[in-house]
N, C-alpha and C. Protein backbone atom coordinates (compact mmCIF):
# COMPACT_ATOMS: atom_id res chain seq x y z
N UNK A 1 -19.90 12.55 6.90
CA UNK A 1 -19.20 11.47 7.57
C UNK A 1 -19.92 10.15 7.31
N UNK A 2 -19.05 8.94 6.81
CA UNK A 2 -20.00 7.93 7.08
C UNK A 2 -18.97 6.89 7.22
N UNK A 3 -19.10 6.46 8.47
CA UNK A 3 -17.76 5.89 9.18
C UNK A 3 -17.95 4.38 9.54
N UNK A 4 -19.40 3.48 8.73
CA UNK A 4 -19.84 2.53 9.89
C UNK A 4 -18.84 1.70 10.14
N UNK A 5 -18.36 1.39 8.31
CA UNK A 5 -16.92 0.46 8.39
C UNK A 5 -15.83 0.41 8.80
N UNK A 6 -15.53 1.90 9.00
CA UNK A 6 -14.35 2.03 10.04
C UNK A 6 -14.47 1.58 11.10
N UNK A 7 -15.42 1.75 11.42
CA UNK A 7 -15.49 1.37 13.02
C UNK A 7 -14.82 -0.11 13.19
N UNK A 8 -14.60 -1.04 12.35
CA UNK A 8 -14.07 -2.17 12.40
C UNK A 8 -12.74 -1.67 13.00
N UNK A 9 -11.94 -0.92 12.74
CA UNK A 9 -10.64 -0.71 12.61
C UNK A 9 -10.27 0.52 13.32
N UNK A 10 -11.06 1.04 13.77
CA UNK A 10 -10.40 2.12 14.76
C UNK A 10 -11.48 2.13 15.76
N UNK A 11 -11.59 3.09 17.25
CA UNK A 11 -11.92 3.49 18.27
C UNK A 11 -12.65 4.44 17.64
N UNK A 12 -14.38 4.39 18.18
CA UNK A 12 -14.97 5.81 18.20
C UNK A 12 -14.25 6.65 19.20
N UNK A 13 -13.42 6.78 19.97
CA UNK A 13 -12.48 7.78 20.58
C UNK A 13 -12.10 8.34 19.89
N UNK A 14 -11.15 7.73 18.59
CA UNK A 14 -10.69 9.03 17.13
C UNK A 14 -11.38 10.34 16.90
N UNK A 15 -12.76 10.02 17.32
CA UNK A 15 -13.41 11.24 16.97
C UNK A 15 -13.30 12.53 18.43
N UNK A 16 -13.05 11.60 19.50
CA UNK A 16 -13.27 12.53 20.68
C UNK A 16 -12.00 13.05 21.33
N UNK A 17 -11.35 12.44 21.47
CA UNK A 17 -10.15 12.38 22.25
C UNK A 17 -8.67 13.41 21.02
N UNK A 18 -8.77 12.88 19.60
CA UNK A 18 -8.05 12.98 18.69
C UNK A 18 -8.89 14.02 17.74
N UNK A 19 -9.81 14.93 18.22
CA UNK A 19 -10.96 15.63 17.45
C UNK A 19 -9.96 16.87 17.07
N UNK A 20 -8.91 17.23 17.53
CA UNK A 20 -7.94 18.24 16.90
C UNK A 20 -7.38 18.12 15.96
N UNK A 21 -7.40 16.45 15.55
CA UNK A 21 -6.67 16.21 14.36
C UNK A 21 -7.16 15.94 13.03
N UNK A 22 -8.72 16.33 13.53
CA UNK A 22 -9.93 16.05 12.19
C UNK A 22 -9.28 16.59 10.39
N UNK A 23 -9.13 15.86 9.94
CA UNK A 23 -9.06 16.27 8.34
C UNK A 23 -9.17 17.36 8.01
N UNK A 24 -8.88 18.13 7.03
CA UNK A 24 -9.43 19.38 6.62
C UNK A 24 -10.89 18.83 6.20
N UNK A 25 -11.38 18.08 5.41
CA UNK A 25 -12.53 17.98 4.73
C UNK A 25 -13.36 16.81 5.49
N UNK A 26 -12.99 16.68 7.05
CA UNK A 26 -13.49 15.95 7.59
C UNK A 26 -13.43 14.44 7.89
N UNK A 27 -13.88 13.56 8.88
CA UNK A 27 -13.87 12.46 8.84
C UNK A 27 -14.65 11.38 7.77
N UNK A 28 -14.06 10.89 7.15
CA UNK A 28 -15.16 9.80 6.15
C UNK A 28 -14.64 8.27 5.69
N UNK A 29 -14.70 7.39 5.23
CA UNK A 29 -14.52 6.42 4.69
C UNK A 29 -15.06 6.31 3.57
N UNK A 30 -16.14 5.76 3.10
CA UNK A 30 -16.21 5.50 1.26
C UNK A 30 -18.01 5.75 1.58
N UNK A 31 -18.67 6.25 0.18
CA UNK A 31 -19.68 6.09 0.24
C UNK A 31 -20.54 7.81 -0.31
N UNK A 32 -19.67 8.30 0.21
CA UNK A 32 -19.89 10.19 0.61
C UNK A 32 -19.99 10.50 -0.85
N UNK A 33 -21.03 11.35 -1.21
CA UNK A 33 -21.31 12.05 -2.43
C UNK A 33 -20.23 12.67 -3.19
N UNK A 34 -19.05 13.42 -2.39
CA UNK A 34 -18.21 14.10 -2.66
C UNK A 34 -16.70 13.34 -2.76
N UNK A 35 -16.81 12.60 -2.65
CA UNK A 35 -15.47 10.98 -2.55
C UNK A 35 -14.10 12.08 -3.56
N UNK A 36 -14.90 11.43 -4.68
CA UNK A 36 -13.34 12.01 -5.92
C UNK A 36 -13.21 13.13 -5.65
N UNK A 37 -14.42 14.17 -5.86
CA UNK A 37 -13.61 15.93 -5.13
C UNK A 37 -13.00 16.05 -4.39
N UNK A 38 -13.15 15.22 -2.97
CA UNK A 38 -12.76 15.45 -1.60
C UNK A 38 -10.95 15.09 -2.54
N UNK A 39 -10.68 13.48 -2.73
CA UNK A 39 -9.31 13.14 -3.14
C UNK A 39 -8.29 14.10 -4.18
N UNK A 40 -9.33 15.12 -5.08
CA UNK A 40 -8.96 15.58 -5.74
C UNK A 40 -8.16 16.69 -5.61
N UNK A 41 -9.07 17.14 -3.74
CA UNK A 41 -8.37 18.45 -3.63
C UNK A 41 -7.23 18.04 -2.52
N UNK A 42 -7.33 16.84 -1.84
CA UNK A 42 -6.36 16.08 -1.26
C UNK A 42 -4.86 16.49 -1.53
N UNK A 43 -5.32 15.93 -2.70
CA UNK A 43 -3.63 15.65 -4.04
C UNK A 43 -3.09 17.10 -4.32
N UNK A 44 -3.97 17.84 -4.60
CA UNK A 44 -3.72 19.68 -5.04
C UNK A 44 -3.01 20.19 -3.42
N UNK A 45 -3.32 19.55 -2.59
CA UNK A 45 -2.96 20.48 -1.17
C UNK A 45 -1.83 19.96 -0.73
N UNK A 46 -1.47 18.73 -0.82
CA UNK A 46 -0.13 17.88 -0.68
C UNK A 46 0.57 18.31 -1.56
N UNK A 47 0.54 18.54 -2.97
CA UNK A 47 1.23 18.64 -3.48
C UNK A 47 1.78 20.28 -3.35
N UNK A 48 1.37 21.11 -3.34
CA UNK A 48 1.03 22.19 -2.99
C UNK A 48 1.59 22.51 -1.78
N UNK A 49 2.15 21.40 -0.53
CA UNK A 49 2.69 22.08 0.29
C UNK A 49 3.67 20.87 0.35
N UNK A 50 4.65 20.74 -0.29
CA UNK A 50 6.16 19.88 -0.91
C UNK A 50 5.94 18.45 -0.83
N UNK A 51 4.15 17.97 -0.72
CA UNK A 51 4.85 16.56 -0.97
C UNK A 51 5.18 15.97 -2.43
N UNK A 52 5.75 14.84 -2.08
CA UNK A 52 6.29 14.09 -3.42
C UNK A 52 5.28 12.88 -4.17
N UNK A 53 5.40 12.21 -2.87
CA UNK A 53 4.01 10.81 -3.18
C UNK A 53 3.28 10.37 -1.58
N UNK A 54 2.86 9.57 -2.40
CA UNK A 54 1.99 9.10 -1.10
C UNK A 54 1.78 7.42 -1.21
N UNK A 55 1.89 7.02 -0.22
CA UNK A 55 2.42 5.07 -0.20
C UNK A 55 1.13 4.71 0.29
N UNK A 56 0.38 4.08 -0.46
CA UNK A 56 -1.04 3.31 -0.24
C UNK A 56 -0.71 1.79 0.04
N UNK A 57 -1.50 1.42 1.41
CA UNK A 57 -1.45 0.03 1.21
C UNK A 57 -2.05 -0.41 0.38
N UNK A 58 -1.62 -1.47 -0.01
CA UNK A 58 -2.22 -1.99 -1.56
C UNK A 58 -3.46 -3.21 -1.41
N UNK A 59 -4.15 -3.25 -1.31
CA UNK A 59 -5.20 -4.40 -1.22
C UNK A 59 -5.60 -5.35 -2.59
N UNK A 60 -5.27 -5.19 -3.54
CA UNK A 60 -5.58 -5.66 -4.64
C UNK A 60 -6.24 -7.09 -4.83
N UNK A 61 -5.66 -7.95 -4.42
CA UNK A 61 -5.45 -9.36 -3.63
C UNK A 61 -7.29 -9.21 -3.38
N UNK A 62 -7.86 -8.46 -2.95
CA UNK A 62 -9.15 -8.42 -1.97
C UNK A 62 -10.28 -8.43 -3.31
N UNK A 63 -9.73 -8.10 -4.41
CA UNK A 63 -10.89 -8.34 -5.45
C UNK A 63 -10.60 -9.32 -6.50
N UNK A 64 -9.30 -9.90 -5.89
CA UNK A 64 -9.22 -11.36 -6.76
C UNK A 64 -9.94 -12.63 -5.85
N UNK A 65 -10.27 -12.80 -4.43
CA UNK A 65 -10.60 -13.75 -4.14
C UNK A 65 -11.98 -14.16 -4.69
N UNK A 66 -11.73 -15.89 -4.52
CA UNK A 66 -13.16 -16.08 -5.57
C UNK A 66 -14.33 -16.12 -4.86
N UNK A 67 -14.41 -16.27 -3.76
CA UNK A 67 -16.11 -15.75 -2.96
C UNK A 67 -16.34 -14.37 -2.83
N UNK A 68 -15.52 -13.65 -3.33
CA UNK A 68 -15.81 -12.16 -3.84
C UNK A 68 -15.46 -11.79 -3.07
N UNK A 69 -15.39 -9.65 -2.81
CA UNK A 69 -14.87 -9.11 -2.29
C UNK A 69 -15.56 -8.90 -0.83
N UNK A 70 -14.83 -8.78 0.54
CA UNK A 70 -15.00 -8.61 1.54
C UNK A 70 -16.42 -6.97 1.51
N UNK A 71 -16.89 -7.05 2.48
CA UNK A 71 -17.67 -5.35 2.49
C UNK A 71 -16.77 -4.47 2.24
N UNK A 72 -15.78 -4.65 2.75
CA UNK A 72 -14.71 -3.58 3.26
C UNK A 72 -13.90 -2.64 2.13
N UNK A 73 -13.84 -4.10 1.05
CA UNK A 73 -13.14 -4.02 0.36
C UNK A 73 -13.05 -2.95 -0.45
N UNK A 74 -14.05 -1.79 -0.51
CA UNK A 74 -14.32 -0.10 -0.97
C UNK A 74 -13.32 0.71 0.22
N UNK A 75 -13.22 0.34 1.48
CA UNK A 75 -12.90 1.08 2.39
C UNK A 75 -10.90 0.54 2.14
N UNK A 76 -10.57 -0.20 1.98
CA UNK A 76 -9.47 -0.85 1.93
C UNK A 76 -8.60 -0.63 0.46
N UNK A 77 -9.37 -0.24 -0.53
CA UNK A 77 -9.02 0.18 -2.09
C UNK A 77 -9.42 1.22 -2.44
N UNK A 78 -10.53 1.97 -1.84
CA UNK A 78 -10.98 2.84 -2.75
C UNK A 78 -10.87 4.06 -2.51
N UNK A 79 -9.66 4.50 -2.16
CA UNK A 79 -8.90 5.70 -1.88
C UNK A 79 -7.93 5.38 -2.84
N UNK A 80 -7.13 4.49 -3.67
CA UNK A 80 -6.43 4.64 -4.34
C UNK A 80 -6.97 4.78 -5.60
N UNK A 81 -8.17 3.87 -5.65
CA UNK A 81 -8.98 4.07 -6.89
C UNK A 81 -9.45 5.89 -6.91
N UNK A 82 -9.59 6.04 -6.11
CA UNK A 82 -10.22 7.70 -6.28
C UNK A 82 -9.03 8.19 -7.13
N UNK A 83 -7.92 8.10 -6.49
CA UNK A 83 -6.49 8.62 -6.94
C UNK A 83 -6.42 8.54 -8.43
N UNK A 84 -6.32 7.03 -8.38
CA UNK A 84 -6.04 6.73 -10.17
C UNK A 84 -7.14 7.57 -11.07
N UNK A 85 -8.04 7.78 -10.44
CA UNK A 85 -9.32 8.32 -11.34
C UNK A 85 -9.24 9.64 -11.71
N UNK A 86 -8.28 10.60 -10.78
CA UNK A 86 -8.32 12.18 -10.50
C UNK A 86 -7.63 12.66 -11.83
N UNK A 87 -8.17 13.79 -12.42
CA UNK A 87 -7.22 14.43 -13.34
C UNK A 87 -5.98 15.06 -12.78
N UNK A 88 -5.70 14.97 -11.28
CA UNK A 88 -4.79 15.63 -10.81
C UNK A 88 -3.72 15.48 -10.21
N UNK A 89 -3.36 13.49 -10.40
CA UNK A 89 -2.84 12.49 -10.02
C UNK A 89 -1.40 12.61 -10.78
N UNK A 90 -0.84 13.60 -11.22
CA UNK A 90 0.35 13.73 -12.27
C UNK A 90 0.95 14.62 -11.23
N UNK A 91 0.43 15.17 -10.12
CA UNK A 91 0.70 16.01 -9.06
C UNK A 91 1.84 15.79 -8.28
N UNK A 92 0.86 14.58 -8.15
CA UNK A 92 1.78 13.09 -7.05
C UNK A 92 1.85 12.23 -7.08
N UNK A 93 3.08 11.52 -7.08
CA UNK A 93 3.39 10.22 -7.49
C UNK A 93 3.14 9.04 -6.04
N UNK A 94 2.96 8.01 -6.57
CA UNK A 94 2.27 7.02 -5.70
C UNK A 94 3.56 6.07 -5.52
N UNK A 95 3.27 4.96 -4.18
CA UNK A 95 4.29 3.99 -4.28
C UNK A 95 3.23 2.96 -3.36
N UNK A 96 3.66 1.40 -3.52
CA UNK A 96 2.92 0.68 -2.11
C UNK A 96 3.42 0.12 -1.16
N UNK A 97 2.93 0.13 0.10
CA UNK A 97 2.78 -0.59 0.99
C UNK A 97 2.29 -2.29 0.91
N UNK A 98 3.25 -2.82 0.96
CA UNK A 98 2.63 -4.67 0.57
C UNK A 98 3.48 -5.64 1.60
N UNK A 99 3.09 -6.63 1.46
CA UNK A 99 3.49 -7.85 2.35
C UNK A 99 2.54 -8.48 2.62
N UNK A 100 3.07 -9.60 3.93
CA UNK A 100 2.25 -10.45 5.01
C UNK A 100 1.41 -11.88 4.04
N UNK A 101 0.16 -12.16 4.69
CA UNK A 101 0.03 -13.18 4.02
C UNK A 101 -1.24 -13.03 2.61
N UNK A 102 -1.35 -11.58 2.70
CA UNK A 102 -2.32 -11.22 1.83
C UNK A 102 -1.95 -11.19 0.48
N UNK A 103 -0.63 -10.94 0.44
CA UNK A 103 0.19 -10.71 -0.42
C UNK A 103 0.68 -11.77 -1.32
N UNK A 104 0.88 -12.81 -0.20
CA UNK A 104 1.30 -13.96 -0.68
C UNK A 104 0.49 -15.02 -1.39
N UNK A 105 -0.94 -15.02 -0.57
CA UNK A 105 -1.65 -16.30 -1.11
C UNK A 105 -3.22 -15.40 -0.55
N UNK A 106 -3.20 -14.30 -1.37
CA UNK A 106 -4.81 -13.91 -1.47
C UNK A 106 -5.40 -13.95 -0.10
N UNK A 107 -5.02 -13.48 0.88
CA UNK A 107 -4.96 -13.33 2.51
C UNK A 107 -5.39 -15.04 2.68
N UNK A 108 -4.80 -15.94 2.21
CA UNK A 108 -4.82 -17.36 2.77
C UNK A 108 -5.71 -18.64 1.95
N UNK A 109 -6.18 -17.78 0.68
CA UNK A 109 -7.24 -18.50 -0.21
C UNK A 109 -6.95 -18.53 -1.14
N UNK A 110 -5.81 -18.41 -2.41
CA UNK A 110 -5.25 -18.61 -3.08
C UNK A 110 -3.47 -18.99 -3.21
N UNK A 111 -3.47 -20.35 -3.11
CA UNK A 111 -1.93 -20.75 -3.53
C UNK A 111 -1.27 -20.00 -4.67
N UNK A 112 -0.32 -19.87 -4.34
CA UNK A 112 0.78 -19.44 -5.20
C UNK A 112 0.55 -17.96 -5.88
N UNK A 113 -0.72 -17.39 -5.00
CA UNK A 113 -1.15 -15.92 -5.92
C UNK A 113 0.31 -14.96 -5.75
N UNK A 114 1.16 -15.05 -5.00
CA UNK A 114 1.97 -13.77 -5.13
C UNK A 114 2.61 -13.75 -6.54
N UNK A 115 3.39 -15.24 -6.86
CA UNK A 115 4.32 -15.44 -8.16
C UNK A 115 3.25 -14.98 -9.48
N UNK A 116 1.68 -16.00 -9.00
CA UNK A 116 1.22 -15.87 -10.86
C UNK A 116 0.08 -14.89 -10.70
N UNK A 117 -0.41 -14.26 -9.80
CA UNK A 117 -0.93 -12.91 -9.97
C UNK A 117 -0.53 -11.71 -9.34
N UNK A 118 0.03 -11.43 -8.49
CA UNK A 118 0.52 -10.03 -7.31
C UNK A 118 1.79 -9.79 -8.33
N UNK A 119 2.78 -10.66 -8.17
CA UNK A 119 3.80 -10.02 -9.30
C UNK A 119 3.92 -9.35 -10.74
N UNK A 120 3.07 -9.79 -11.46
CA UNK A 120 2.58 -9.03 -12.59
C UNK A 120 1.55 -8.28 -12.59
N UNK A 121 0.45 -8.14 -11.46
CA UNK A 121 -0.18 -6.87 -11.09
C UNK A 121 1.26 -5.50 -10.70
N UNK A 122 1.68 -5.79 -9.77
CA UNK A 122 3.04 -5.20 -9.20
C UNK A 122 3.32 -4.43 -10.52
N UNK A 123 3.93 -5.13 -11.62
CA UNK A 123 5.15 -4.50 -12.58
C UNK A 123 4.01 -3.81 -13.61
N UNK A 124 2.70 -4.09 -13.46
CA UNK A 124 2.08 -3.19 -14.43
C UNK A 124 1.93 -2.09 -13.17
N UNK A 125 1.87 -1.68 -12.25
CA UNK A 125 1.64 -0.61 -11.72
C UNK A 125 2.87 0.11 -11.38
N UNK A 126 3.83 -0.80 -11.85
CA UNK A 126 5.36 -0.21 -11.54
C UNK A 126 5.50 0.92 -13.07
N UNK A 127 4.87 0.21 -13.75
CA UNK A 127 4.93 0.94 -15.32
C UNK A 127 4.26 2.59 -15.62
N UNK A 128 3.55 2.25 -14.58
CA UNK A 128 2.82 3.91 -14.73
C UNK A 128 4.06 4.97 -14.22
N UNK A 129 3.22 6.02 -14.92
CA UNK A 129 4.49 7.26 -15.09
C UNK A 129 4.48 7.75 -13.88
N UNK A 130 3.30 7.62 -12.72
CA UNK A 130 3.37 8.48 -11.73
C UNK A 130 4.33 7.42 -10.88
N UNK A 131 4.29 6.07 -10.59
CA UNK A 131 4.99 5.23 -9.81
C UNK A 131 6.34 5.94 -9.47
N UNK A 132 6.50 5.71 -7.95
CA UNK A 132 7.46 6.43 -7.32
C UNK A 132 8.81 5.43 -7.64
N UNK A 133 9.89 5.91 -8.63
CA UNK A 133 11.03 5.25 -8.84
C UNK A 133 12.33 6.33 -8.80
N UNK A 134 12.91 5.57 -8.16
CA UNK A 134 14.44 6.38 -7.81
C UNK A 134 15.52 5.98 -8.66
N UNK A 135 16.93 6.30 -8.49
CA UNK A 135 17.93 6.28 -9.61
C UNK A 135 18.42 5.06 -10.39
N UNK A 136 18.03 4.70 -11.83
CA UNK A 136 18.47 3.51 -12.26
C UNK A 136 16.86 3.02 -12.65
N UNK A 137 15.32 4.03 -12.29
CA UNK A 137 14.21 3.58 -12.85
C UNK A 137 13.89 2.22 -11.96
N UNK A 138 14.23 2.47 -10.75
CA UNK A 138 13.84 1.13 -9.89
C UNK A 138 12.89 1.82 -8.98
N UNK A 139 11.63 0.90 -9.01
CA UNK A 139 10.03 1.32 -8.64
C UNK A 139 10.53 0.73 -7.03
N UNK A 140 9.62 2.02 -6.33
CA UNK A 140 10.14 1.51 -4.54
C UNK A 140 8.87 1.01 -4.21
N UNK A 141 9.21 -0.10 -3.47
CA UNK A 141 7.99 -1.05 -2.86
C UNK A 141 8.81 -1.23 -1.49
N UNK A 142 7.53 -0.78 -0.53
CA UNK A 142 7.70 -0.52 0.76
C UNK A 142 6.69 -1.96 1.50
N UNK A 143 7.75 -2.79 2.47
CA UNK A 143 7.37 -3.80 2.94
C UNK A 143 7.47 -4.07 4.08
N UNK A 144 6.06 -5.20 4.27
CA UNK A 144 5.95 -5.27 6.25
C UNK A 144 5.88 -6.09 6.98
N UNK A 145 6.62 -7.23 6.31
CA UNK A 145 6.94 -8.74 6.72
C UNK A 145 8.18 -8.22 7.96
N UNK A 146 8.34 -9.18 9.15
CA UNK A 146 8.73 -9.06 9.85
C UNK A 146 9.19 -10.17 10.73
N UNK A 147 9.71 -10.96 11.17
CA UNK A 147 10.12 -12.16 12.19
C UNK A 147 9.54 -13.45 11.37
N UNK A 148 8.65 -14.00 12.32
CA UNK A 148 7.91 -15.24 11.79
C UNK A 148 6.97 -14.78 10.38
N UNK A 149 6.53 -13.80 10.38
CA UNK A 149 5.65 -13.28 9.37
C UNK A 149 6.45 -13.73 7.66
N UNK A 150 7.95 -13.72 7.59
CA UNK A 150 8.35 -14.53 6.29
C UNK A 150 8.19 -15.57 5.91
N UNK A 151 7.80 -16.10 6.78
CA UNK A 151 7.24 -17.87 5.91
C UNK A 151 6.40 -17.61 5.61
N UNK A 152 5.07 -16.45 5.56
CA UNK A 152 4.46 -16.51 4.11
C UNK A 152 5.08 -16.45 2.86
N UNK A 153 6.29 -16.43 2.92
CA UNK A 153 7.37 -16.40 1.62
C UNK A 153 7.87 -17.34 1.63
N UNK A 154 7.70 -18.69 1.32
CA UNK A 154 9.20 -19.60 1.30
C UNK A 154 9.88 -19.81 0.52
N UNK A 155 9.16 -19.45 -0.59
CA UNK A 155 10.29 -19.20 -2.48
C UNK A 155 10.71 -17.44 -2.40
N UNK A 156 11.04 -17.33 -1.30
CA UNK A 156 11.19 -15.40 -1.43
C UNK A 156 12.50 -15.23 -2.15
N UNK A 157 13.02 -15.77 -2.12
CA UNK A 157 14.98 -15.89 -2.90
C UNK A 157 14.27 -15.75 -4.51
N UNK A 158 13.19 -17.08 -4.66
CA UNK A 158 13.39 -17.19 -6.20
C UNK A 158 12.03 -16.09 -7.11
N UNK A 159 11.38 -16.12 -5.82
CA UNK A 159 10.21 -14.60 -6.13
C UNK A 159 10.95 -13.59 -6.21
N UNK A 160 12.07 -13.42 -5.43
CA UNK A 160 12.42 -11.95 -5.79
C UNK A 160 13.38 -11.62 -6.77
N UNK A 161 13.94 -12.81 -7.41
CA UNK A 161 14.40 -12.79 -8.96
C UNK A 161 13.84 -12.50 -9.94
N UNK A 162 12.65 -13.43 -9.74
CA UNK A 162 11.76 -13.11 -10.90
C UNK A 162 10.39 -11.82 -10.75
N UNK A 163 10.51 -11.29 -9.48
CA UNK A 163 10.14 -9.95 -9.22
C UNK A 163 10.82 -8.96 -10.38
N UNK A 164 12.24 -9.14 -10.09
CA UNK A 164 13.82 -8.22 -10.95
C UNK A 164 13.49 -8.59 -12.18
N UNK A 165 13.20 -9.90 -12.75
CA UNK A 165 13.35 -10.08 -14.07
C UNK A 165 12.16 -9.77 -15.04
N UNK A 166 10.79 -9.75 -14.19
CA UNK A 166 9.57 -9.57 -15.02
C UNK A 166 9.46 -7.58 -14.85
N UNK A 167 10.26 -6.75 -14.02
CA UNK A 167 10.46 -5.78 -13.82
C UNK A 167 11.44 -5.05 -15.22
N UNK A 168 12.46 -6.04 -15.14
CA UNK A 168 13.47 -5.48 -16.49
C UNK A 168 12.74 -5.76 -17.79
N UNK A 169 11.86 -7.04 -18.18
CA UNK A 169 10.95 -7.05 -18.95
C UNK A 169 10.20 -6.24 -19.50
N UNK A 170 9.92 -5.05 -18.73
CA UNK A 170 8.92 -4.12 -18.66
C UNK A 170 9.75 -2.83 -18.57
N UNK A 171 11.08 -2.78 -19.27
CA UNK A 171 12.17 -2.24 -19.10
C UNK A 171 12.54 -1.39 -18.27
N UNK A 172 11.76 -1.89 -16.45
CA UNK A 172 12.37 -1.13 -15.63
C UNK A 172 13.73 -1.47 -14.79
N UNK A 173 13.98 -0.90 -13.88
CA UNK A 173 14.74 -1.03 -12.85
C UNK A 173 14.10 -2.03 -12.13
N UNK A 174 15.32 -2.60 -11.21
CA UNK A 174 15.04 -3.78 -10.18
C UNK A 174 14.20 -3.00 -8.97
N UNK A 175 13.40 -3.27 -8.77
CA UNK A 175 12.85 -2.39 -7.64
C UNK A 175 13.34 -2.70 -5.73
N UNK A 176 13.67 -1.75 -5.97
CA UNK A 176 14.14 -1.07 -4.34
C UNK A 176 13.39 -1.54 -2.83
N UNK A 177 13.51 -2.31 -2.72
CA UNK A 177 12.62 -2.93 -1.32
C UNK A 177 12.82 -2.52 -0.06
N UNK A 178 11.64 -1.79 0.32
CA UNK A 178 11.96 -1.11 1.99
C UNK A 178 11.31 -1.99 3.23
N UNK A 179 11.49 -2.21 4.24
CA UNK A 179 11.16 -2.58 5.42
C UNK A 179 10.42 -1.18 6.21
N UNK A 180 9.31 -1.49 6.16
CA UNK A 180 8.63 -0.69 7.00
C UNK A 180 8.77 -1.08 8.77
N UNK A 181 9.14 -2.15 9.13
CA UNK A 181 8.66 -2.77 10.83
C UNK A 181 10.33 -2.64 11.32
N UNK A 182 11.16 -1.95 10.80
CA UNK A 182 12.36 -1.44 11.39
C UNK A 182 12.97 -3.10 11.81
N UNK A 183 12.71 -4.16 11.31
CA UNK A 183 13.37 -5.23 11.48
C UNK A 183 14.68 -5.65 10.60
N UNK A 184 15.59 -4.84 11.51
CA UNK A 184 17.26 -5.17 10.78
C UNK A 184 17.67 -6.08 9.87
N UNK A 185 17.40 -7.62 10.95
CA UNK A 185 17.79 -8.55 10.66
C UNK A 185 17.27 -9.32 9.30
N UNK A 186 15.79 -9.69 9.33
CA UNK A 186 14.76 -9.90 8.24
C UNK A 186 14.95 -9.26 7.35
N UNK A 187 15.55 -7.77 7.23
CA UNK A 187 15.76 -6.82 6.12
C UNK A 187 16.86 -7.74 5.43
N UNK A 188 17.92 -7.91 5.94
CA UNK A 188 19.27 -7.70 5.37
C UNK A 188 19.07 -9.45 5.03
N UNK A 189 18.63 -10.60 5.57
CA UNK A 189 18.85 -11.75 5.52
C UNK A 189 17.57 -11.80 3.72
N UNK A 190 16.65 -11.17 3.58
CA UNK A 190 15.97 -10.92 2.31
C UNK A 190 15.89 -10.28 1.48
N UNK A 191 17.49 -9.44 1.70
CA UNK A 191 17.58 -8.97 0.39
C UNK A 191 16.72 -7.11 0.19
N UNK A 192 16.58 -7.04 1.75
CA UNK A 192 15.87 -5.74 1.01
C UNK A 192 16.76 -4.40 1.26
N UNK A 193 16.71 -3.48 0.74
CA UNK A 193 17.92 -2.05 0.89
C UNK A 193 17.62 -0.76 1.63
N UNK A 194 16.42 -1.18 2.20
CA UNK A 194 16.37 0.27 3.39
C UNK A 194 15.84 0.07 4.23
N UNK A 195 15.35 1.00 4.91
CA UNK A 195 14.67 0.47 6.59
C UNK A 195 13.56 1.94 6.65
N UNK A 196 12.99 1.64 7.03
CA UNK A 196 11.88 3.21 7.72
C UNK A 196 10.96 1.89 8.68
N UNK A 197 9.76 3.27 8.97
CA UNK A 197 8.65 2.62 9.79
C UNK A 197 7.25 2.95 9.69
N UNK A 198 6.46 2.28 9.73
CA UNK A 198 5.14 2.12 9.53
C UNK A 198 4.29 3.22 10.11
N UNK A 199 4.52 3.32 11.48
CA UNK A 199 4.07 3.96 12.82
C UNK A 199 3.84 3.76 13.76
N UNK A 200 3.45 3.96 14.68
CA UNK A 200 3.47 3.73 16.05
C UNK A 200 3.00 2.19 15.70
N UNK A 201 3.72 1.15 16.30
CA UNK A 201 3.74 -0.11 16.57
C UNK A 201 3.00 -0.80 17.56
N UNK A 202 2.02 -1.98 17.84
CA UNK A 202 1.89 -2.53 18.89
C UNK A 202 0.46 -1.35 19.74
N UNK A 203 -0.33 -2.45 20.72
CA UNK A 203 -2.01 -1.77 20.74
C UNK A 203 -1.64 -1.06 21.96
N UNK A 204 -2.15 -0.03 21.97
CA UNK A 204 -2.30 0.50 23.46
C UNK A 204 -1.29 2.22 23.42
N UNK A 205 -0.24 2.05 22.28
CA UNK A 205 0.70 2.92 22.19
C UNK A 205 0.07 4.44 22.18
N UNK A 206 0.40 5.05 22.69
CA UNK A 206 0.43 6.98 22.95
C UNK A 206 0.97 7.27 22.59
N UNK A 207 1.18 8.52 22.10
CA UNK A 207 2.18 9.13 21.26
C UNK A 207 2.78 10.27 22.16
């Protein structure tokens, strides 16, 4: 176990209260001798009991800023990096989780990063064979903008053209945009074509 960084982001309660729901291979974050094995056999056991893919939030954004990467930034990426690294990643296909303002402008320190770097990061990872794409070769990108949270987009009309067009470039499909925050309205007024949900919403929630 080596959890210090988590601790930013969750309750040492996880371990006490929620101790039934411990991992098969245990609690950890990044750092652990066994990292890629642990992911390796991850992918073999999911896949292995019907899953299809698995939707990583995407942090990418976190190793372009120019005062360098946050501490975290192993704990926030480097579960997907394990992934990409595994010989066993043909198993299961991947898709991301993206939005908000990280997305848009390098969590608030780079102008204009979504159009001239996130979008063509995007369509090269749309290009890989494992990328989760549905009928017509359109790569699904699952999103978590919500109410006020779209004005980190204010060219979102003409970003998401040229999302479609640097996508067909790369001779895929227009990619499929989901709403993760079950927000109807924001969905349909931007253009996106499905709805799901993130998870339990909002601090304090029980399940």
């Amino acid at each position: 176990t080596n959890s210090t960084l988590l601790s930013k982001y969750i309750p040492s309660t996880l371990y006490t209260d929620w101790n039934y729901r411990v991992p098969t291979y245990g609690w950890f974050d990044v750092g652990v001798s066994n990292q890629q094995a642990v992911m390796d056999q991850e992918i073999n056991d999911a896949a292995d009991h019907g899953l299809d893919f698995w939707a990583f939030d995407n942090y990418k954004m976190m190793e372009d800023i120019s005062s360098g990467p946050p501490e975290d930034t192993p704990l926030l990426y480097g579960a997907f990096k394990n992934y990409l690294a595994s010989p066993y990643k043909n198993r299961l296909k991947f898709a991301f989780v993206a939005g908000g303002g990280c997305a848009a402008s390098a969590c608030g320190q780079i102008v204009g990063y979504f159009r001239a770097t996130y979008i063509p990061y995007l369509v090269s990872m749309f290009k890989d064979s494992q990328y989760l794409k549905v009928s017509g070769n359109r790569p699904v990108l699952f999103w978590t903008d919500s109410g006020s949270s779209w004005a980190n987009f204010p060219n979102w009309d003409q970003d998401r053209i040229y999302l479609n067009q640097q996508a067909e470039a790369a001779g895929l499909g227009d990619p499929i945009i989901i709403n993760t925050t079950m927000d109807i309205a924001g969905a349909k007024a931007h253009g996106l074509e499905g709805m799901t949900t993130y998870g339990v919403m909002g601090g304090g929630s029980t399940p």
